[in-house]
C-alpha atoms as a PDB file:
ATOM      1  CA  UNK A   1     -21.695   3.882  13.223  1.00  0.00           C
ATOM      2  CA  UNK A   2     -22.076   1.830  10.365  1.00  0.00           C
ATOM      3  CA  UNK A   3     -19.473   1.123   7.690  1.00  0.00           C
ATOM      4  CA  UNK A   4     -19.154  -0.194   3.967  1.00  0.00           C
ATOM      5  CA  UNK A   5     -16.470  -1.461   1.766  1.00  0.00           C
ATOM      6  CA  UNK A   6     -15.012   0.018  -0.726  1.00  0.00           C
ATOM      7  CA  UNK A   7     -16.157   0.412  -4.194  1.00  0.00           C
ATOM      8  CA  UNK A   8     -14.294  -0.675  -7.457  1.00  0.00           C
ATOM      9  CA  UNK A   9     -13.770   3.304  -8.500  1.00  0.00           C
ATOM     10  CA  UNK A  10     -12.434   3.741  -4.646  1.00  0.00           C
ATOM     11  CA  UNK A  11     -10.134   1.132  -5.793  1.00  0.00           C
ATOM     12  CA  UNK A  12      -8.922   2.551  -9.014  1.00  0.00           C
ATOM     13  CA  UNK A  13      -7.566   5.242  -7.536  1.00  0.00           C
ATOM     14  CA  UNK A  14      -5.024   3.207  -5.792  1.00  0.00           C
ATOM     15  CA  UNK A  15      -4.429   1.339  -9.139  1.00  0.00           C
ATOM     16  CA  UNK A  16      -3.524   4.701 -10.571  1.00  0.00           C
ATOM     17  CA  UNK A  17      -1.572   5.616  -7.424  1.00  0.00           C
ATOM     18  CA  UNK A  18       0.794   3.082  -7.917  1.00  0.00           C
ATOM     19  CA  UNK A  19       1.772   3.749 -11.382  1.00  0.00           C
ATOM     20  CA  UNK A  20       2.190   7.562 -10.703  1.00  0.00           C
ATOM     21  CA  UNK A  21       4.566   7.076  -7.991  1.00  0.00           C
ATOM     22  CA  UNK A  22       7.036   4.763 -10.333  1.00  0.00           C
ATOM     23  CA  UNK A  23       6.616   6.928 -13.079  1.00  0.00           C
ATOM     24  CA  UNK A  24       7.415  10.045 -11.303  1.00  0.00           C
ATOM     25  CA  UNK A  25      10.314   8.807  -9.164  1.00  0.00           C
ATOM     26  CA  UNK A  26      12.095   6.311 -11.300  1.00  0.00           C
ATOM     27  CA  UNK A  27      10.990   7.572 -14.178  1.00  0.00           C
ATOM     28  CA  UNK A  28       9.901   4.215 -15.307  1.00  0.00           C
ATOM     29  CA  UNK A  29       6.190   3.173 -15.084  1.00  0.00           C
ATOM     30  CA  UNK A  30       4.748   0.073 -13.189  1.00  0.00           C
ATOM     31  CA  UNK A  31       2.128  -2.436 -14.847  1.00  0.00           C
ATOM     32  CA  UNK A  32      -0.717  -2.184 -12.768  1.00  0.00           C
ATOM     33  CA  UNK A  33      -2.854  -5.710 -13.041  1.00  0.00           C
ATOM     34  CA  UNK A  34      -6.512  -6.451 -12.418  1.00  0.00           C
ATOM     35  CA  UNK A  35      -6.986  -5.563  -8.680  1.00  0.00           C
ATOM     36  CA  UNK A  36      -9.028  -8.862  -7.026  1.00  0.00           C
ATOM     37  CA  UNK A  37     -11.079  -9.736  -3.712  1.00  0.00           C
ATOM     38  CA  UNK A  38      -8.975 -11.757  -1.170  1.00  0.00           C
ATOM     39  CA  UNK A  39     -10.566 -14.861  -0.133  1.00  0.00           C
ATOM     40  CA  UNK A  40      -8.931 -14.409   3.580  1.00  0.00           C
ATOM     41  CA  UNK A  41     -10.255 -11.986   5.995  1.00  0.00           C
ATOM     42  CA  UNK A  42      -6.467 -10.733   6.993  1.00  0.00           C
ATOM     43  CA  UNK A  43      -3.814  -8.939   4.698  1.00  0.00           C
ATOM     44  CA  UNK A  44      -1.407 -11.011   2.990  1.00  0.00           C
ATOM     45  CA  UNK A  45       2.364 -10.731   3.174  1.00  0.00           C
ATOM     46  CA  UNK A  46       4.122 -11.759   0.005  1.00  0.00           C
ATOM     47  CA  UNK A  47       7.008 -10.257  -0.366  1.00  0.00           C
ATOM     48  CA  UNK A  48       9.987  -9.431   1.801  1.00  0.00           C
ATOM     49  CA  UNK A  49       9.271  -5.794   3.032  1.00  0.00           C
ATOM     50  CA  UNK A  50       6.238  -4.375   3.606  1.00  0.00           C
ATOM     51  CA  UNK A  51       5.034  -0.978   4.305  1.00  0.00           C
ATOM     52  CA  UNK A  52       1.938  -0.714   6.628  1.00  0.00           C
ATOM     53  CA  UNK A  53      -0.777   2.606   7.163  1.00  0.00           C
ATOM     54  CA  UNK A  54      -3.096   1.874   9.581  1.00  0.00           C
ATOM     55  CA  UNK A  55      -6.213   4.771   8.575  1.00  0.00           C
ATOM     56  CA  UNK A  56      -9.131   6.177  10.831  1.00  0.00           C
ATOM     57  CA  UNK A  57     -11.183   8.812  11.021  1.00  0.00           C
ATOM     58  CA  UNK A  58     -13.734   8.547   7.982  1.00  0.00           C
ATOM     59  CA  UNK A  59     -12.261   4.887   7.322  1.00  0.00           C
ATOM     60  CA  UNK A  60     -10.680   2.014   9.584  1.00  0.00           C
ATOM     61  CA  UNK A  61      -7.961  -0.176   7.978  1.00  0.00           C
ATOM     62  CA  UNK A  62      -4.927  -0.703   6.636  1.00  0.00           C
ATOM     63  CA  UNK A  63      -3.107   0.108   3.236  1.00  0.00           C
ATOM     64  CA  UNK A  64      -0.084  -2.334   2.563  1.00  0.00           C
ATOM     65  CA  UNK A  65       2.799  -2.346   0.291  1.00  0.00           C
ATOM     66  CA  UNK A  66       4.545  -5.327   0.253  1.00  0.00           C
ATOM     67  CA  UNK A  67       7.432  -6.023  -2.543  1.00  0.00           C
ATOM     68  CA  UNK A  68      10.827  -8.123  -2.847  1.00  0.00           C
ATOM     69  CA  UNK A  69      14.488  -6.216  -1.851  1.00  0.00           C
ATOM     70  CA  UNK A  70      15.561  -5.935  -5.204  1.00  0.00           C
ATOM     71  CA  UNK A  71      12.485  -3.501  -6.126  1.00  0.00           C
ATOM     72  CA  UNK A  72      13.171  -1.807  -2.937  1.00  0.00           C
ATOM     73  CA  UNK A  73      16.900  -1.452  -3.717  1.00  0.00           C
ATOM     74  CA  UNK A  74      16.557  -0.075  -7.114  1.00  0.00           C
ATOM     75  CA  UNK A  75      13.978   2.341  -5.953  1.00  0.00           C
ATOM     76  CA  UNK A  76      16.247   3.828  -3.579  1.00  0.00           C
ATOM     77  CA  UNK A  77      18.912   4.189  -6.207  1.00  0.00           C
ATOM     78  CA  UNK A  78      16.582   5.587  -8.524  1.00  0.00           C
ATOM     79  CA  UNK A  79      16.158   8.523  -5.491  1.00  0.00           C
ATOM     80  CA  UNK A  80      19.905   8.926  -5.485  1.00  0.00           C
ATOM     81  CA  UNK A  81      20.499   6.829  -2.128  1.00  0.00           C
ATOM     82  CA  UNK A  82      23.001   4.645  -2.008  1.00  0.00           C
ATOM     83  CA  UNK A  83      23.053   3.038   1.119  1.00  0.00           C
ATOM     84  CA  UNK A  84      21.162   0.087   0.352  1.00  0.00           C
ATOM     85  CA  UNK A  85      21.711  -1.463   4.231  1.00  0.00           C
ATOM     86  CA  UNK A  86      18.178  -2.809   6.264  1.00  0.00           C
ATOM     87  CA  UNK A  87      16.942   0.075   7.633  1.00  0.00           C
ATOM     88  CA  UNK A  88      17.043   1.839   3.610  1.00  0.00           C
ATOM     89  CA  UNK A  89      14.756  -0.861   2.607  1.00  0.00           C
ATOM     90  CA  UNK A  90      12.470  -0.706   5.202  1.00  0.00           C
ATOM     91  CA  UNK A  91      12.148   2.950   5.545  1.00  0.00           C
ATOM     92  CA  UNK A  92      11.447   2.779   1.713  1.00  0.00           C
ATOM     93  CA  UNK A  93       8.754   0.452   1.808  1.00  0.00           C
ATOM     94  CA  UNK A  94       6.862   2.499   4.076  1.00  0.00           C
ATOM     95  CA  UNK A  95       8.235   5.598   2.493  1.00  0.00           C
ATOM     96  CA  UNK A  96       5.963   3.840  -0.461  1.00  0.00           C
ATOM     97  CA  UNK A  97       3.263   3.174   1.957  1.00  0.00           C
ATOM     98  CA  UNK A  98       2.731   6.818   3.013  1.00  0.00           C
ATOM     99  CA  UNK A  99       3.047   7.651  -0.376  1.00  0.00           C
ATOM    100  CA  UNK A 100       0.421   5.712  -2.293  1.00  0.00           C
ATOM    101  CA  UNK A 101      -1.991   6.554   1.283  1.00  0.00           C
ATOM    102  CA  UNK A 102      -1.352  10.014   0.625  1.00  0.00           C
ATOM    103  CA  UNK A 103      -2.720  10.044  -3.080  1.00  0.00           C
ATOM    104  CA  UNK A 104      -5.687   8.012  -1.747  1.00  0.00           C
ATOM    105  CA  UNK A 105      -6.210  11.220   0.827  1.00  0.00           C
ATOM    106  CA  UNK A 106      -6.671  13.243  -1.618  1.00  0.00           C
ATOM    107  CA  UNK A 107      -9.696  11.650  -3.589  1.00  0.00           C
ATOM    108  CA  UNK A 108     -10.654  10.312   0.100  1.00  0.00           C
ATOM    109  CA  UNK A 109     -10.486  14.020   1.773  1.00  0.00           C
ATOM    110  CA  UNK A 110      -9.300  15.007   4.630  1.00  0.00           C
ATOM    111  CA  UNK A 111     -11.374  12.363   6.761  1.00  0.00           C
ATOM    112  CA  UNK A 112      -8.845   9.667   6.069  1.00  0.00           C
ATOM    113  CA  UNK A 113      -6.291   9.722   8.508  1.00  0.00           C
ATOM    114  CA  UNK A 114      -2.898   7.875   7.954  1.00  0.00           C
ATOM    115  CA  UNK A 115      -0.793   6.913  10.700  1.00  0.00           C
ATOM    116  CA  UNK A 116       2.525   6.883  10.523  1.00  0.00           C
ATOM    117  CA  UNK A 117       4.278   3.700   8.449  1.00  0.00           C
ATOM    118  CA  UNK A 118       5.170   0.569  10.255  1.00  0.00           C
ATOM    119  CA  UNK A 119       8.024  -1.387   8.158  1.00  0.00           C
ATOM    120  CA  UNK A 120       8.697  -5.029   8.404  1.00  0.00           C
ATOM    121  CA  UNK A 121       9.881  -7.912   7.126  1.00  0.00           C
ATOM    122  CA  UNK A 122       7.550 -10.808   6.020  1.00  0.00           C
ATOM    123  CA  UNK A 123       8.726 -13.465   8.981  1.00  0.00           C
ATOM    124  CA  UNK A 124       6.566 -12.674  11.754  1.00  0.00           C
ATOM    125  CA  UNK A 125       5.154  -9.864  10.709  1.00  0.00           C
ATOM    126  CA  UNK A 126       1.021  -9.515  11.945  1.00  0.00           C
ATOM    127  CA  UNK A 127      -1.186  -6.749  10.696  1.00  0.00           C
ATOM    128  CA  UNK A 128      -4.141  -5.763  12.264  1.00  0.00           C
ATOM    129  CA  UNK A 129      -7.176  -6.721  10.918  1.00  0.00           C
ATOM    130  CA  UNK A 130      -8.795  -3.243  11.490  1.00  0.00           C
ATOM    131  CA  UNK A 131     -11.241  -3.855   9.092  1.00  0.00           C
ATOM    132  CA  UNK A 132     -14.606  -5.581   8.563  1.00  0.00           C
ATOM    133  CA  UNK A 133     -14.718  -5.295   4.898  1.00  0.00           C
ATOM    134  CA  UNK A 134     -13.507  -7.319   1.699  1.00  0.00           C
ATOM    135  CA  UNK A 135      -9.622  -6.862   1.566  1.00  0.00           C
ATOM    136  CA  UNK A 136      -8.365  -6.070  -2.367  1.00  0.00           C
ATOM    137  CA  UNK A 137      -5.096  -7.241  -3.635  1.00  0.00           C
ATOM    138  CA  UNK A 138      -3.926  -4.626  -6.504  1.00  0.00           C
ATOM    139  CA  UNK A 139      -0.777  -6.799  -8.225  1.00  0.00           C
ATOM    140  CA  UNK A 140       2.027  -4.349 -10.131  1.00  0.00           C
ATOM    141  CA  UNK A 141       4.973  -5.074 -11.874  1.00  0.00           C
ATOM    142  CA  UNK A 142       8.055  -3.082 -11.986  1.00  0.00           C
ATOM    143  CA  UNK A 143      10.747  -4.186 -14.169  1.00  0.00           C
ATOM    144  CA  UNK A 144      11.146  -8.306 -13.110  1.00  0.00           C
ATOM    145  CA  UNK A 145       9.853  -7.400  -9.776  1.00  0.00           C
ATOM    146  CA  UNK A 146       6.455  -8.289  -8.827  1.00  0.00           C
ATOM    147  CA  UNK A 147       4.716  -5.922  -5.481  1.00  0.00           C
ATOM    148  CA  UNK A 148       1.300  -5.810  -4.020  1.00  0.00           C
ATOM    149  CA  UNK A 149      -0.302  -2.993  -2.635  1.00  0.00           C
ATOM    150  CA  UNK A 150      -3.237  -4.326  -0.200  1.00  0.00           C
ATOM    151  CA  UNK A 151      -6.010  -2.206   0.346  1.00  0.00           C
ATOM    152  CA  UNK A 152      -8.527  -2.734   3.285  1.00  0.00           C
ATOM    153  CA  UNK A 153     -10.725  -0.352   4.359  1.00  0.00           C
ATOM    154  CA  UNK A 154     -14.043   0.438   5.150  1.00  0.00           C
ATOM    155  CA  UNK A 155     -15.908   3.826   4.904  1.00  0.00           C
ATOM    156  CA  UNK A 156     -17.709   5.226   7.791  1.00  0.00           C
ATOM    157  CA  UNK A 157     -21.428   6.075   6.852  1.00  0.00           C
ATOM    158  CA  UNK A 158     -22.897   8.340   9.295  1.00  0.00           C
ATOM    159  CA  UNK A 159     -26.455   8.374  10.527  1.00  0.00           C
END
């Protein structure tokens, strides 16, 4: 099998992703900035939690959220939660994860299968590098909080 990156319209629709999830479930949109190449072959960890999907079928890779507590926090109150221990945050960020993977399924089809989230704080934290492919940092901004979602995947071609 051969496989290729993605394209910059393949990456657009995670751009949009993004700010359709804050608008619809805080009500209160994210900035979406000028998704970029990484220069390092594994995904970056900026923030404190991160949300991980590992994908296969059509696609190997990952899709990673990674944003600061307070984001997290405030998204769970905006969902009416408010237990704001550990486990919250983390289950949010790959609540956020899932969620942003699951838009991407849908312009993607049905051959991109998501796995179910891994959460984790930055410390220690290793993801896979699953794929062979440029990885793309898409930079948002949500209130004074800052996130990344990291997108890298490649596309199977078939012969």
């Amino acid at each position: 099998m051969n496989y290729r990156a993605l394209n910059p319209e393949d990456i657009q629709v995670f751009s949009e992703a993004i700010s359709t999830f804050f608008e619809r479930m805080t009500q209160r949109p994210a900035r979406v900035r000028t998704a970029y190449m990484l220069d390092r072959p594994e995904t970056i960890l900026w923030n404190d939690f991160n949300g991980v999907i590992q994908v296969s079928g059509g696609f190997r890779g990952a899709i990673s959220f990674s944003a600061p507590q307070g984001l997290l926090t405030e998204v769970l109150a905006a969902m009416g939660e408010t237990e704001q221990s550990l486990e919250n945050v983390l289950d949010v960020a790959g609540e956020i994860a899932n969620i942003l993977s699951g838009r991407a399924r849908r312009h993607f089809g049905e051959a991109l299968d998501i796995a179910t989230p891994i959460s984790c704080v930055r410390e220690g934290a290793v993801i896979p590098n699953l794929a062979a492919g440029p990885a793309y940092a898409i930079p948002h901004t949500w209130g004074p909080y800052e996130a990344h979602l990291v997108v890298h995947l490649d596309l199977v071609q078939r012969r």
